[in-house]
PDB file of N, CA and C in Angstrom:
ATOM      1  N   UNK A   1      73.886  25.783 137.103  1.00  0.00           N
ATOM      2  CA  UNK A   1      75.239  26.292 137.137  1.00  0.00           C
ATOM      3  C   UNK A   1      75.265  27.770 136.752  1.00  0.00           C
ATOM      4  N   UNK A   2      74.913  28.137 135.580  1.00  0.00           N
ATOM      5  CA  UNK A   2      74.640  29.361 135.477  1.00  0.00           C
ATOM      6  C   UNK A   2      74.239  30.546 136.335  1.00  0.00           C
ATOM      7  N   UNK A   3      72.993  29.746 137.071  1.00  0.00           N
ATOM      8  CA  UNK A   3      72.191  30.380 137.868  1.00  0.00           C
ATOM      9  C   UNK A   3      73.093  31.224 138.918  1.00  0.00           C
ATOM     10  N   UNK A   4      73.484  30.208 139.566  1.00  0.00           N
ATOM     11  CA  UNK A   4      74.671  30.022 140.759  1.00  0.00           C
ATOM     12  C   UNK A   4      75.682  31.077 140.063  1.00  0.00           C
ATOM     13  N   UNK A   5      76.843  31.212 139.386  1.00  0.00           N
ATOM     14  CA  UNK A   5      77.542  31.991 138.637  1.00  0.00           C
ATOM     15  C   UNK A   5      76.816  33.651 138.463  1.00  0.00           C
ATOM     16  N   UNK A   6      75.652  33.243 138.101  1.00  0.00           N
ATOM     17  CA  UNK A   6      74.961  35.025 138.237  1.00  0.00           C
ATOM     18  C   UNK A   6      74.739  35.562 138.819  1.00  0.00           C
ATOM     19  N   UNK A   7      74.499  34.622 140.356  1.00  0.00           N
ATOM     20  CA  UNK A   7      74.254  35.127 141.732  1.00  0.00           C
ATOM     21  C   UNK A   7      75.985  35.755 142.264  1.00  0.00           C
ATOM     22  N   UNK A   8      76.662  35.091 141.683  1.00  0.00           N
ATOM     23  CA  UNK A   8      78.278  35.432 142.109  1.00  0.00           C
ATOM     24  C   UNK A   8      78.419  37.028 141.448  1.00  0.00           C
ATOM     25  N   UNK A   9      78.233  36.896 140.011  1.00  0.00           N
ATOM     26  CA  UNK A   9      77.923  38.061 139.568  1.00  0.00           C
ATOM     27  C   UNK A   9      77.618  39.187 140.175  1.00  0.00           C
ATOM     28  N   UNK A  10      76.614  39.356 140.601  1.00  0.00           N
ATOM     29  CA  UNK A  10      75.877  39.878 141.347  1.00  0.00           C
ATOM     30  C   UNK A  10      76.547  40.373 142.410  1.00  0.00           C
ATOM     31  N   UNK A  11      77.103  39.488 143.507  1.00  0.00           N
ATOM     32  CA  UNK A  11      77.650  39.857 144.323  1.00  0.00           C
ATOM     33  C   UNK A  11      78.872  40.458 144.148  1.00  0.00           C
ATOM     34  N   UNK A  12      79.754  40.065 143.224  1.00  0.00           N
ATOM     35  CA  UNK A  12      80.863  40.640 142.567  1.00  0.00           C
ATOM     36  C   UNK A  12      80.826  42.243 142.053  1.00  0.00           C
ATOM     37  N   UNK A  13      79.434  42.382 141.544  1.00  0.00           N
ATOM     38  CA  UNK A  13      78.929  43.433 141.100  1.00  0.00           C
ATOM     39  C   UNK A  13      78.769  44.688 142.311  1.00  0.00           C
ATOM     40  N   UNK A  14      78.282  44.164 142.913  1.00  0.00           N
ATOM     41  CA  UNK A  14      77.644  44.607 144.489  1.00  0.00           C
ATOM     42  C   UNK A  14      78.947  45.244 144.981  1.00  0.00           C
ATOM     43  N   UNK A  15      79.644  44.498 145.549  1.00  0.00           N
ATOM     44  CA  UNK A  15      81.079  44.993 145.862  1.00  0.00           C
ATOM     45  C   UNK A  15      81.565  46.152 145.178  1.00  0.00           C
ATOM     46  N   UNK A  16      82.112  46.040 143.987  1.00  0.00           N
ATOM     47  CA  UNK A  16      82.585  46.885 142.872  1.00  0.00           C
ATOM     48  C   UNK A  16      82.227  47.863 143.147  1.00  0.00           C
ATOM     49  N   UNK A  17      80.806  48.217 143.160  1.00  0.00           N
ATOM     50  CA  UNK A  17      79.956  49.706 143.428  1.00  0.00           C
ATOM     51  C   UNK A  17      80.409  50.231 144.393  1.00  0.00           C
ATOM     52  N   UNK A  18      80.408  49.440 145.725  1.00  0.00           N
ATOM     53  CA  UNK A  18      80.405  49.775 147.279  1.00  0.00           C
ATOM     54  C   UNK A  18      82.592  50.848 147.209  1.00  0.00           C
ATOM     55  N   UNK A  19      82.911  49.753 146.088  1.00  0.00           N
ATOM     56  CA  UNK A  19      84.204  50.596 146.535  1.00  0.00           C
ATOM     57  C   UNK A  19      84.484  51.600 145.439  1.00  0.00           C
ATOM     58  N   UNK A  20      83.614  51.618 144.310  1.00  0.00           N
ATOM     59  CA  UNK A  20      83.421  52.605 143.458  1.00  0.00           C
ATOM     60  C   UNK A  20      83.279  54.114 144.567  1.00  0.00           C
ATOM     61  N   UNK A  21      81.923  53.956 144.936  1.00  0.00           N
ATOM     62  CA  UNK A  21      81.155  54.926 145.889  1.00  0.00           C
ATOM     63  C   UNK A  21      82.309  55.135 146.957  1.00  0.00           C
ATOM     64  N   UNK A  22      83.253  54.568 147.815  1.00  0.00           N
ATOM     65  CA  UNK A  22      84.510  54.650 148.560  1.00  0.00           C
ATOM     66  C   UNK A  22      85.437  55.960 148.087  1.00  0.00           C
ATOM     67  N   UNK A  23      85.782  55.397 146.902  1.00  0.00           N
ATOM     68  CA  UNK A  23      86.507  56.430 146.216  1.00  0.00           C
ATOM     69  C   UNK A  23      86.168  57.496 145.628  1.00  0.00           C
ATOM     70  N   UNK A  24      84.880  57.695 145.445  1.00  0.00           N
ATOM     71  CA  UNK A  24      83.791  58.816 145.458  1.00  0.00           C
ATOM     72  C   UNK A  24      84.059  59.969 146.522  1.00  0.00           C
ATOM     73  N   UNK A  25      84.371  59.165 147.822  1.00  0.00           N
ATOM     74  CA  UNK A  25      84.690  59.639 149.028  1.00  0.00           C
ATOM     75  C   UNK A  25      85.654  60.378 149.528  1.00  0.00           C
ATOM     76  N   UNK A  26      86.779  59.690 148.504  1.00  0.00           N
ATOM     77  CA  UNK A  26      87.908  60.109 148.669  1.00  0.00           C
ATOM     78  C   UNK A  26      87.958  61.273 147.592  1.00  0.00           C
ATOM     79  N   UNK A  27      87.475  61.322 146.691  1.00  0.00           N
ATOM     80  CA  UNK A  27      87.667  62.407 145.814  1.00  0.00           C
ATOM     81  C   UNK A  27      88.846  61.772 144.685  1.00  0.00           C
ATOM     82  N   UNK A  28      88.750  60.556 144.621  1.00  0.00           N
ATOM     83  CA  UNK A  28      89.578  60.023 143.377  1.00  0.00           C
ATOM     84  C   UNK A  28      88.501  59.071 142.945  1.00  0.00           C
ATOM     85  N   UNK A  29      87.893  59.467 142.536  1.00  0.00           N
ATOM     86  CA  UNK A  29      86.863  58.347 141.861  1.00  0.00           C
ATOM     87  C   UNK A  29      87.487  57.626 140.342  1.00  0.00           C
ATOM     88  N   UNK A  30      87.357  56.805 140.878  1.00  0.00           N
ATOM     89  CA  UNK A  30      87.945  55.603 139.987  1.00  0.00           C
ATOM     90  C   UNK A  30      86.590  55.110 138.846  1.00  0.00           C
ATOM     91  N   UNK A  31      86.456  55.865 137.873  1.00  0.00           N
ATOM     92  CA  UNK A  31      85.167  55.044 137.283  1.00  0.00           C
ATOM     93  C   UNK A  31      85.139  53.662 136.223  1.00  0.00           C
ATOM     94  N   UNK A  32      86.512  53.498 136.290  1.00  0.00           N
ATOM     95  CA  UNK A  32      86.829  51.657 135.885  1.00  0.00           C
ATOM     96  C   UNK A  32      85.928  50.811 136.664  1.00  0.00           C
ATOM     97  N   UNK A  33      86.000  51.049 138.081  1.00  0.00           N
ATOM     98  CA  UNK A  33      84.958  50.599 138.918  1.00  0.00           C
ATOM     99  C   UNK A  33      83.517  50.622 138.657  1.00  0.00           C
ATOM    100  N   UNK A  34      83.099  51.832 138.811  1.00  0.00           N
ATOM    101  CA  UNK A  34      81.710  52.041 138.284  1.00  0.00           C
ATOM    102  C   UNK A  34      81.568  50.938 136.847  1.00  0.00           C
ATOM    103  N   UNK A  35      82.232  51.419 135.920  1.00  0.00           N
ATOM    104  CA  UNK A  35      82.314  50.504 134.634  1.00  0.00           C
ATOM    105  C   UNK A  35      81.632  48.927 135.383  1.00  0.00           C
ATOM    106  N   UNK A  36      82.739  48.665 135.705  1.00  0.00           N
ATOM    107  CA  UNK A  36      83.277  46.690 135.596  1.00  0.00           C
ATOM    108  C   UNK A  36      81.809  46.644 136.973  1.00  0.00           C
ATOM    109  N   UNK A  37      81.776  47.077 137.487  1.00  0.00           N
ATOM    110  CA  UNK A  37      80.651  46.720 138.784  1.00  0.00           C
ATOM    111  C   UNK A  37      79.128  46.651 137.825  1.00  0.00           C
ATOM    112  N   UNK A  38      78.545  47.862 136.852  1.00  0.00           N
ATOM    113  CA  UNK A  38      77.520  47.730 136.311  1.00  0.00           C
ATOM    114  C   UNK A  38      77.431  46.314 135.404  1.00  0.00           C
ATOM    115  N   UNK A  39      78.815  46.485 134.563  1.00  0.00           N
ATOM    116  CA  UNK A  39      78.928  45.215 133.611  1.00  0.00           C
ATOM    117  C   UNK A  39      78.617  43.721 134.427  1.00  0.00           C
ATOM    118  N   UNK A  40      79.237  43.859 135.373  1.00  0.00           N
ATOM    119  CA  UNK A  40      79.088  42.547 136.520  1.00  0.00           C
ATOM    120  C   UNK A  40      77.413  42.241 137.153  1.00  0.00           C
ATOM    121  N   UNK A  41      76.634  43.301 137.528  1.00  0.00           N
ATOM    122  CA  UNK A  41      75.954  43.425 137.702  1.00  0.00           C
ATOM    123  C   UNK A  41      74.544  43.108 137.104  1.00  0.00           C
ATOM    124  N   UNK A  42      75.179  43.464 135.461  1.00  0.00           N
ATOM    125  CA  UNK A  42      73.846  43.132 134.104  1.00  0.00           C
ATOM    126  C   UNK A  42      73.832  41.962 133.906  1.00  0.00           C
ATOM    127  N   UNK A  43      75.112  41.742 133.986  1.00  0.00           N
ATOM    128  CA  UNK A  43      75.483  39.991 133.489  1.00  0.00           C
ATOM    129  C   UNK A  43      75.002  39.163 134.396  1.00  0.00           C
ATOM    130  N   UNK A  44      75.098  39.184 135.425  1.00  0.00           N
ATOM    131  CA  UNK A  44      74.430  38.419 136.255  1.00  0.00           C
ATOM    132  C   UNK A  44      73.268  38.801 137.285  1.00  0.00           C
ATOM    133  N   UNK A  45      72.257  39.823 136.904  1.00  0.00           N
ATOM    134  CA  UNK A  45      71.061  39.651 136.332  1.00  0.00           C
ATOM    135  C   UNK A  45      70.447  39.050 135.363  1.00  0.00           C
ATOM    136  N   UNK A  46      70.925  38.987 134.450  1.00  0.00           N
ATOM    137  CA  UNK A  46      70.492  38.270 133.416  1.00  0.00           C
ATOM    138  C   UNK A  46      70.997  37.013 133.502  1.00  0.00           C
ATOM    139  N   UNK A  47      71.980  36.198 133.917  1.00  0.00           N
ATOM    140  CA  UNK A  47      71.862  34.914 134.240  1.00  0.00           C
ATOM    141  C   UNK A  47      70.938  34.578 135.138  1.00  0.00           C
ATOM    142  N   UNK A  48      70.742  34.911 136.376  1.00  0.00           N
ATOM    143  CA  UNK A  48      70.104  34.914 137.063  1.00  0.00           C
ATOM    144  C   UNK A  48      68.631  34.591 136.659  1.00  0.00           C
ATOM    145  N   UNK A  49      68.011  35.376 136.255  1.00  0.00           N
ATOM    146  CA  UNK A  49      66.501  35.438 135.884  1.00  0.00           C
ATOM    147  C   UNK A  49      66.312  34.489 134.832  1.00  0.00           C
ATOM    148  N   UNK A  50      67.507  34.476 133.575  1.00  0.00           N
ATOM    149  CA  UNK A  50      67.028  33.202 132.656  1.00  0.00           C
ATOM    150  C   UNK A  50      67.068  32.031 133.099  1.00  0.00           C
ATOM    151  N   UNK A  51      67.778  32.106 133.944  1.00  0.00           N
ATOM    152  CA  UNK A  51      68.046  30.185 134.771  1.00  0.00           C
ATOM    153  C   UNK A  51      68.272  29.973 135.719  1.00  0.00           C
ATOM    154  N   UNK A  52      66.507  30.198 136.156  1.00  0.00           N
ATOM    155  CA  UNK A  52      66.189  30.233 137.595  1.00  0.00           C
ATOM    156  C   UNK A  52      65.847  29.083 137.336  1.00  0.00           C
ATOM    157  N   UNK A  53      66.197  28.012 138.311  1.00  0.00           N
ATOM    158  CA  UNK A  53      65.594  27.089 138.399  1.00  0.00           C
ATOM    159  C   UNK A  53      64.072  26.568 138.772  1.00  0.00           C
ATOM    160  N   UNK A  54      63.444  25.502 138.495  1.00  0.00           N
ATOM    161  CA  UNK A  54      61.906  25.586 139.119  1.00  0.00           C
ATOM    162  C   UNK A  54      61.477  25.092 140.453  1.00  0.00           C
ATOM    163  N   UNK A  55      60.372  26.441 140.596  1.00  0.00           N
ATOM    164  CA  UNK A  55      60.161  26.437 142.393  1.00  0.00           C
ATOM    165  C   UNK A  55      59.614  24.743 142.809  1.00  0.00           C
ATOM    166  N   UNK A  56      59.462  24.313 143.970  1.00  0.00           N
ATOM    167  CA  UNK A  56      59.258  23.237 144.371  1.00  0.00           C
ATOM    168  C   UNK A  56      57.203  23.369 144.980  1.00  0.00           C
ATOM    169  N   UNK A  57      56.596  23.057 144.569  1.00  0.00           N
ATOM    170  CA  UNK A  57      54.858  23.248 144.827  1.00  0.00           C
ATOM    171  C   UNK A  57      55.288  23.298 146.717  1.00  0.00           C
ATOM    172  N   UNK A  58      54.717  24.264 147.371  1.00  0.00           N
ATOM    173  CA  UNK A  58      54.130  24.473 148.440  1.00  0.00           C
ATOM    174  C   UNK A  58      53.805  23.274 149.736  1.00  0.00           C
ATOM    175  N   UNK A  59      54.084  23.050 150.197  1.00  0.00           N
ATOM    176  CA  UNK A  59      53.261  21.769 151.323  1.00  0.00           C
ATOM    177  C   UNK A  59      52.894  22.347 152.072  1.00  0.00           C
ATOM    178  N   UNK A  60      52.471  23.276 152.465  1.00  0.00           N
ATOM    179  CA  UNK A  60      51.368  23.631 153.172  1.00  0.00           C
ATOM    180  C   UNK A  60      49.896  23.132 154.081  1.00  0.00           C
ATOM    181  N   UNK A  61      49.143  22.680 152.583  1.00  0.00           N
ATOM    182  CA  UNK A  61      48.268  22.132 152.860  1.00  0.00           C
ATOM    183  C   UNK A  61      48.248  20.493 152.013  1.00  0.00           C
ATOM    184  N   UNK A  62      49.280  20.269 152.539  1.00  0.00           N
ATOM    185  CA  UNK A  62      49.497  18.184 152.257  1.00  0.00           C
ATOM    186  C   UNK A  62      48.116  17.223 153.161  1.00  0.00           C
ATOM    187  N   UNK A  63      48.037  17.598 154.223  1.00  0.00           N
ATOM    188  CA  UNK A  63      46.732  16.963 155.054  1.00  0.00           C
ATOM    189  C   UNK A  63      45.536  16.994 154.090  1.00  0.00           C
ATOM    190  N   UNK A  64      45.604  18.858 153.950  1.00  0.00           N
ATOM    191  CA  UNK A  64      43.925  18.809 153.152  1.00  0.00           C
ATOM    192  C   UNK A  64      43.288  18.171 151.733  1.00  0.00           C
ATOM    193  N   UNK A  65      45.080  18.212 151.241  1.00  0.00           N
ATOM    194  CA  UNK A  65      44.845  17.585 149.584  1.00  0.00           C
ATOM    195  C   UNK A  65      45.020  16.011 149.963  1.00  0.00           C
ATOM    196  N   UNK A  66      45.250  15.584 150.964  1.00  0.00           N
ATOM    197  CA  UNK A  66      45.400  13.696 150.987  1.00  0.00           C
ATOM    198  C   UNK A  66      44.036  13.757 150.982  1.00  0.00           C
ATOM    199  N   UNK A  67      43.053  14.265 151.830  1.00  0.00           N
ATOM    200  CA  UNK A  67      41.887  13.715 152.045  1.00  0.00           C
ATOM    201  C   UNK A  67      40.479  14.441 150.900  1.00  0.00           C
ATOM    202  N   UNK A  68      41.176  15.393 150.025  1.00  0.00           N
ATOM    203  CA  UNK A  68      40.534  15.551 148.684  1.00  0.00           C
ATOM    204  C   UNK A  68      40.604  14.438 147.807  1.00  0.00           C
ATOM    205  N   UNK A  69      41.613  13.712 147.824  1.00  0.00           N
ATOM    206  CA  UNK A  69      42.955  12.712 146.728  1.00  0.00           C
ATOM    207  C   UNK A  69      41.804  11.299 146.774  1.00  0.00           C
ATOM    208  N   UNK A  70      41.283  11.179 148.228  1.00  0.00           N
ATOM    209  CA  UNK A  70      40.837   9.871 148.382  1.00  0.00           C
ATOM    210  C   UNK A  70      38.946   9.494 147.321  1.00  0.00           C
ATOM    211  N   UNK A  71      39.061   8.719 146.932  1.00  0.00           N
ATOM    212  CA  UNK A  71      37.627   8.804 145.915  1.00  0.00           C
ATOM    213  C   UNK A  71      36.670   8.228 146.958  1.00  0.00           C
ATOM    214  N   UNK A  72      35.210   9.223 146.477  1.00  0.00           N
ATOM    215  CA  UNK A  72      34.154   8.652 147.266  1.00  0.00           C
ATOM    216  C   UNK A  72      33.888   7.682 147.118  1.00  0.00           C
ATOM    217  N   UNK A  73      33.877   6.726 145.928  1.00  0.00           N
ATOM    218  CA  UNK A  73      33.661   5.145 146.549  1.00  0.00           C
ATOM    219  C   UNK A  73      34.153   4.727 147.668  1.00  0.00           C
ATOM    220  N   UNK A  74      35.230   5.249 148.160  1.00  0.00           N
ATOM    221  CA  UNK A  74      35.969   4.499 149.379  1.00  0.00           C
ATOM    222  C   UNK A  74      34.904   4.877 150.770  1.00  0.00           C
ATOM    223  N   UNK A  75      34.293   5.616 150.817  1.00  0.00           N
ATOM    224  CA  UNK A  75      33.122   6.298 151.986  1.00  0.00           C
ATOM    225  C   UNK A  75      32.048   5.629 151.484  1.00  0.00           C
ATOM    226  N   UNK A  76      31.355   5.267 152.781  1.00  0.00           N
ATOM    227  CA  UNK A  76      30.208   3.958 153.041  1.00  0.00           C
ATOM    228  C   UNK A  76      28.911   5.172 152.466  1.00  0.00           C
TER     229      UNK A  76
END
């Protein structure tokens, strides 16, 4: 849940900047924006990275590890 929420963050953050930098443009720069976009931004970085959930192992090579898995007694 967290995780998810920091990624929102993030994107919330993301935005903020984009219309920070807008008004940059305009020559009224609003730096409440800048503010609340970095704050948004840290915060969910840091959710993010503490509660990442755990990766799932690779299947890739599932064929090659079945036929490692099997014990040589079973071969004549």
């Amino acid at each position: 849940m967290s995780y998810r929420f920091g990624q929102f963050l993030v994107v919330i953050g993301l935005i903020l900047l984009i219309i920070f930098t807008l008004t940059l443009q305009a020559s009224e720069g609003n730096y409440l924006l800048c503010a609340g976009s970095a704050f948004c931004l840290a915060i969910g970085v840091v959710l993010s990275i503490r509660f990442r959930p755990p990766s799932e192992p690779a299947q890739r090579f599932r064929t090659v590890n079945k036929f490692r898995r099997t014990n040589p007694k079973d071969k004549p």
